[in-house]
Protein backbone atom coordinates (compact mmCIF):
# COMPACT_ATOMS: atom_id res chain seq x y z
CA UNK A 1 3.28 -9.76 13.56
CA UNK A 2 6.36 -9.14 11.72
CA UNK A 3 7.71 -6.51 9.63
CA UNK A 4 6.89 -6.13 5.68
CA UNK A 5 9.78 -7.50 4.05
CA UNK A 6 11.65 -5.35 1.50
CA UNK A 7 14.05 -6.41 -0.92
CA UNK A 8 16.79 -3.51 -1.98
CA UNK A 9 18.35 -4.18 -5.06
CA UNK A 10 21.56 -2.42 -5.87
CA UNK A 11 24.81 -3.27 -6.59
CA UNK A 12 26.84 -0.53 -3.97
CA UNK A 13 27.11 -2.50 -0.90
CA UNK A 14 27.36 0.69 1.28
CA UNK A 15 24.09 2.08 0.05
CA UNK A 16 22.65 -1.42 0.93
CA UNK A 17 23.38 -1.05 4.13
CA UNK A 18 22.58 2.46 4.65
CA UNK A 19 19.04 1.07 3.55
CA UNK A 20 19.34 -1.55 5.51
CA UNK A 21 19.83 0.60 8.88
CA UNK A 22 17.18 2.87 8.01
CA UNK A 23 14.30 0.47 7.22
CA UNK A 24 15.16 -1.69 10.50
CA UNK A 25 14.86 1.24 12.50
CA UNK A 26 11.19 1.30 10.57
CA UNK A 27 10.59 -1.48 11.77
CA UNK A 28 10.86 -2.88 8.27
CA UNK A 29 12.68 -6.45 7.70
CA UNK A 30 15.17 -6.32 4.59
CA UNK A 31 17.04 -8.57 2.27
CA UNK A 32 19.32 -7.68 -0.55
CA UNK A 33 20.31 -8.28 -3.82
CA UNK A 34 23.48 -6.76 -5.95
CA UNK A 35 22.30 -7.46 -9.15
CA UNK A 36 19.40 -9.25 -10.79
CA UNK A 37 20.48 -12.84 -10.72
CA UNK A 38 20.40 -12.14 -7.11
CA UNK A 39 17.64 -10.59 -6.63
CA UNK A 40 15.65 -13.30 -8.53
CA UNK A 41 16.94 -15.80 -5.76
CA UNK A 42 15.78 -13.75 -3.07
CA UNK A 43 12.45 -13.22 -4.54
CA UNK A 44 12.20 -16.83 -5.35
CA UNK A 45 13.36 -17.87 -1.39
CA UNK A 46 10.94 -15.28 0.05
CA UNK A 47 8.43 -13.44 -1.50
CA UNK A 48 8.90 -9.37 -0.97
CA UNK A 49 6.42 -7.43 0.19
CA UNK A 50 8.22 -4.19 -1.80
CA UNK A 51 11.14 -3.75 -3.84
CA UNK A 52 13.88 -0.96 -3.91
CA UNK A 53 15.24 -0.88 -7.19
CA UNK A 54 18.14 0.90 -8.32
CA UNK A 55 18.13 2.06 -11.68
CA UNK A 56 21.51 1.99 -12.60
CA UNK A 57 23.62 -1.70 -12.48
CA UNK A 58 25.92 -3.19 -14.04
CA UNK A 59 24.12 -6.34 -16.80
CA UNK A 60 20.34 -5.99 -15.92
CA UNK A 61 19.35 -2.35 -15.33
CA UNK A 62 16.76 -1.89 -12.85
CA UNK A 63 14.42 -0.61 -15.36
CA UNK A 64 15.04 -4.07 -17.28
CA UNK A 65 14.31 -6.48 -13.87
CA UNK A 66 11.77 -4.37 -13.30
CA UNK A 67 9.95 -4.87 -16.56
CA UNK A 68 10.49 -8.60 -16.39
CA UNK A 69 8.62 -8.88 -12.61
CA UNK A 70 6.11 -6.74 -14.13
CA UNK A 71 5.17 -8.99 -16.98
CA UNK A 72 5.10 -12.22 -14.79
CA UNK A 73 2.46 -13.47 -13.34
CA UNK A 74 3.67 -14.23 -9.85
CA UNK A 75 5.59 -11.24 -9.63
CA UNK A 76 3.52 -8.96 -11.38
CA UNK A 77 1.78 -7.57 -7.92
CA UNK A 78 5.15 -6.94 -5.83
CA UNK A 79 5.38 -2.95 -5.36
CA UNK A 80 8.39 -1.89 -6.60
CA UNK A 81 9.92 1.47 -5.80
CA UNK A 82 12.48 2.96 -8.20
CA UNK A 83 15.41 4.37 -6.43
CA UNK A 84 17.65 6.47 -8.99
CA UNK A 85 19.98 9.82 -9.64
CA UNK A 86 18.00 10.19 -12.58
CA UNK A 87 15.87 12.93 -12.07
CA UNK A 88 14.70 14.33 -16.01
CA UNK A 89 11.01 14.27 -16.28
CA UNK A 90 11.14 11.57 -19.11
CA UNK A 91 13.21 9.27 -17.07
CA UNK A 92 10.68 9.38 -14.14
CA UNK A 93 8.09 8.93 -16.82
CA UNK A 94 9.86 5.99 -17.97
CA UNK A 95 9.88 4.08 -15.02
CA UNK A 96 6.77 4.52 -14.47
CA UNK A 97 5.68 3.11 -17.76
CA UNK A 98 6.82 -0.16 -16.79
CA UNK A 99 4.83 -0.64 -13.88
CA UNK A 100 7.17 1.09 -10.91
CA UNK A 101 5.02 1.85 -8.43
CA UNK A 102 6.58 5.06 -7.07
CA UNK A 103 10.11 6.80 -7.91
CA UNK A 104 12.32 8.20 -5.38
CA UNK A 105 15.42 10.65 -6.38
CA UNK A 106 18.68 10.81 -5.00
CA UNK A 107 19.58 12.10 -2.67
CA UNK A 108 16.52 11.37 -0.63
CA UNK A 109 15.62 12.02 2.96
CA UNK A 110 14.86 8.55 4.89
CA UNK A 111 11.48 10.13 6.50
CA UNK A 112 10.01 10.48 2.83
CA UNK A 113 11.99 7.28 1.47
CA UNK A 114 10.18 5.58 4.82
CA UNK A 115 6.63 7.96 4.30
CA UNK A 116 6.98 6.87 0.14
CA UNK A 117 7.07 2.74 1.33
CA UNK A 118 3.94 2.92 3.70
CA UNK A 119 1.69 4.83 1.07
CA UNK A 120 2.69 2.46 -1.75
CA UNK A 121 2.19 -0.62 0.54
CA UNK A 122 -1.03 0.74 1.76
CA UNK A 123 -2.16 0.83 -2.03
CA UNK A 124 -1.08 -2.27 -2.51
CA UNK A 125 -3.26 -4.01 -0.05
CA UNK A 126 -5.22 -6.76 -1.71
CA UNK A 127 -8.91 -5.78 -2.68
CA UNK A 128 -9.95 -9.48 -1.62
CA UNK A 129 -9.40 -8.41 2.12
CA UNK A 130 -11.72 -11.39 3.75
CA UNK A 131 -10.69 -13.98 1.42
CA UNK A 132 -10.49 -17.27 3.58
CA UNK A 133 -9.92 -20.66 2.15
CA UNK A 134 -10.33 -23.17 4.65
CA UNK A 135 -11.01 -27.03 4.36
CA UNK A 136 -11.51 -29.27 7.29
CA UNK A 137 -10.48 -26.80 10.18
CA UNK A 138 -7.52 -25.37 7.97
CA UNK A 139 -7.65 -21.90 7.20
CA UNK A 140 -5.73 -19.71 5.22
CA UNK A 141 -6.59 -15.87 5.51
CA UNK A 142 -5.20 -14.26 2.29
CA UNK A 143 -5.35 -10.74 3.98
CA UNK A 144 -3.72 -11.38 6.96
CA UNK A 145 -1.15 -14.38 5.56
CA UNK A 146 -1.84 -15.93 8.69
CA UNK A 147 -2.55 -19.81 9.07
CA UNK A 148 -4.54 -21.51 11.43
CA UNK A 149 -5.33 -25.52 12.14
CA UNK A 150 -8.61 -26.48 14.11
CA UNK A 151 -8.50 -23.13 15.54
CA UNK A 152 -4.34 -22.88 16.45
CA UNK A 153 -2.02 -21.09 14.99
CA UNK A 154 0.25 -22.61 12.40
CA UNK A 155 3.89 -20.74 11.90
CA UNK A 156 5.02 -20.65 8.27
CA UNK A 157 7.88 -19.35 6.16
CA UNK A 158 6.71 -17.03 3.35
CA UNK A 159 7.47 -19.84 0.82
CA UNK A 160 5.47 -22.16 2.86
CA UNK A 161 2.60 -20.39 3.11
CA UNK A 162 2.94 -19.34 -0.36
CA UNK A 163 2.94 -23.16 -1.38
CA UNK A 164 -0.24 -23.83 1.19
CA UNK A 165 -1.90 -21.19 -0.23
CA UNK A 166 -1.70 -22.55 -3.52
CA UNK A 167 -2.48 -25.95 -2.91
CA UNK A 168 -5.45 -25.19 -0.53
CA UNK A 169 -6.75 -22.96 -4.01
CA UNK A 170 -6.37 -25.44 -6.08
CA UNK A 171 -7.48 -28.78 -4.21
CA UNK A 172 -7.76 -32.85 -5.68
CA UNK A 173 -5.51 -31.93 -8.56
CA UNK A 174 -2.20 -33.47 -9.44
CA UNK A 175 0.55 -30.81 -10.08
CA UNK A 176 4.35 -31.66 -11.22
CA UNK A 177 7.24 -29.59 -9.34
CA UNK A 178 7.68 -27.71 -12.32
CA UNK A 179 4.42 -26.64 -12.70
CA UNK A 180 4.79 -25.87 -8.94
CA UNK A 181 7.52 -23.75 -9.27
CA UNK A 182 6.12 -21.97 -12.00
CA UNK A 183 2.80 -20.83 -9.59
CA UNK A 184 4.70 -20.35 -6.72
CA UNK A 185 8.01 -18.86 -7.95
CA UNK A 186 7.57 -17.90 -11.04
CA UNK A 187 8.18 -18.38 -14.26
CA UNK A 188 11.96 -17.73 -15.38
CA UNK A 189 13.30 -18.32 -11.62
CA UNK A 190 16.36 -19.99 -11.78
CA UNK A 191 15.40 -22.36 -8.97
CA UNK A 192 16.36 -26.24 -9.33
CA UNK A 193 13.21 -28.69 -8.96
CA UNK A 194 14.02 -29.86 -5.72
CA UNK A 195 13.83 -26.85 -3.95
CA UNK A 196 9.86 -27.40 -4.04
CA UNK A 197 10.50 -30.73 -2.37
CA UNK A 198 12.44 -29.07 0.45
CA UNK A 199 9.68 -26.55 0.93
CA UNK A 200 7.47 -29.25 1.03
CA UNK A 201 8.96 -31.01 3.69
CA UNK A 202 8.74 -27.73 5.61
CA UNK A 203 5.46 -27.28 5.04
CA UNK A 204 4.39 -30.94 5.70
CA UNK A 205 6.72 -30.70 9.17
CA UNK A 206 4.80 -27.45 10.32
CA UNK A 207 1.47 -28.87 9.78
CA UNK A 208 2.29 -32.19 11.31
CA UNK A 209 1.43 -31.49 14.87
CA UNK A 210 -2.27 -30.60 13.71
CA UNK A 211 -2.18 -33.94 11.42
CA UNK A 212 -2.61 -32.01 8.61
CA UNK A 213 0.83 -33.69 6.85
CA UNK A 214 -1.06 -35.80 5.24
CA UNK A 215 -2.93 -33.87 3.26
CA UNK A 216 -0.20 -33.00 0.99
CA UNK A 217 0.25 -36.17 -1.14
CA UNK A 218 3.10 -37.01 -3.20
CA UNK A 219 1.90 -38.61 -6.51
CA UNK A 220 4.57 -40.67 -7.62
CA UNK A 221 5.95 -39.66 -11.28
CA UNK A 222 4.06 -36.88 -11.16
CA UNK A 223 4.30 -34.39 -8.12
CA UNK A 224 1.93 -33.30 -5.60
CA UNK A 225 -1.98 -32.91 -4.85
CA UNK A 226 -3.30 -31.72 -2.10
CA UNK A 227 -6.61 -33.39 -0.65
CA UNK A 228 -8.48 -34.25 2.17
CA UNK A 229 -9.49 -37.59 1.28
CA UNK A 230 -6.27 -39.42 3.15
């Protein structure tokens, strides 16, 4: 199974990759983002399971993008880690006020940075550990994010299996590709329309060798539905 997959936002390339080095050898897989635009792409592309969020950048603050993943529903429930100089009581206080998970001082030592990610991750385990949708020998385990058709495992991008997910939750009903995009992305992600129709493709050419394709229908001039009546 991979890695947990943590997005580092801040806008000093070297510390990026510092970061970068240091979570890899953790075994961690990491993306990054200089700035908020950015990092709104990269959540939008593939879903983090943790942020590292610098307070301090230029435009958006940290403490700002933070706020605004906090109050959105899709984004709401990604960890996010505040990584700052700022170390006044009220500051720390602050951040976590806005829903920051955990707040880390510079300069930090990667061994607590590293111990810091684990606990927060390991609190941020979903309480619905068993939940399984499944319909006709598909099977989504929500705990697990693994996939499986009739049995055999089916290998999925995180935005793919965020979009099967969905659909499988939600089955016979017609949904446009906004609509789409606001469930699955999120609402204010700058993402053009047809991205979900390149996802969708994905997802439809993953499934295919289980004949499972199908089952995600394209209503025309009006979206998608997912359905086992073929």
């Amino acid at each position: 199974m991979q890695g947990k997959l943590i997005l580092v936002v801040d806008d000093e390339a070297p510390i990026r990759e510092m970061l970068r080095f240091a979570l890899g050898r953790a075994d961690f897989r990491v993306v990054e983002a200089s700035g908020a635009q950015e990092a709104r792409l990269r959540i939008a592309d593939e879903r983090p399971d943790l942020i590292l969020m610098d307070w301090m950048m230029p435009g958006m603050s940290g403490v700002e993008l933070t706020r605004e993943l906090k109050s959105q529903a899709m984004t709401r429930d990604i960890p996010v880690i505040m990584v700052t100089a700022r170390v006044e009581e009220e500051d720390k206080v602050r951040g976590l006020n806005i829903g920051c998970d955990d707040y880390v001082s510079k300069p930090f030592s990667y061994p607590e940075l590293i111990a810091r990610i684990q606990a927060v991750l390991r609190r941020a385990m979903p309480g619905g550990e068993e939940e399984r949708l499944a319909i006709n020998g598909l099977e989504v385990d929500a705990a697990s994010q693994r996939v499986t058709a009739k049995g055999q495992p089916v290998r999925l991008g995180p935005t793919e299996y965020r979009l099967l997910h969905f659909f499988i939750s939600h089955p016979e009903r017609v949904y446009t590709r906004e609509q789409v995009l606001d469930r699955v992305w999120g609402q204010n992600v700058y993402v053009e329309e047809r991205t979900v129709d390149v996802h969708i493709r994905r997802l439809r050419k993953a499934l295919e060798p289980f004949g499972y394709d199908e089952m995600i229908q394209t209503v025309r001039g009006s979206g998608y539905r997912f359905s086992e009546k073929v």
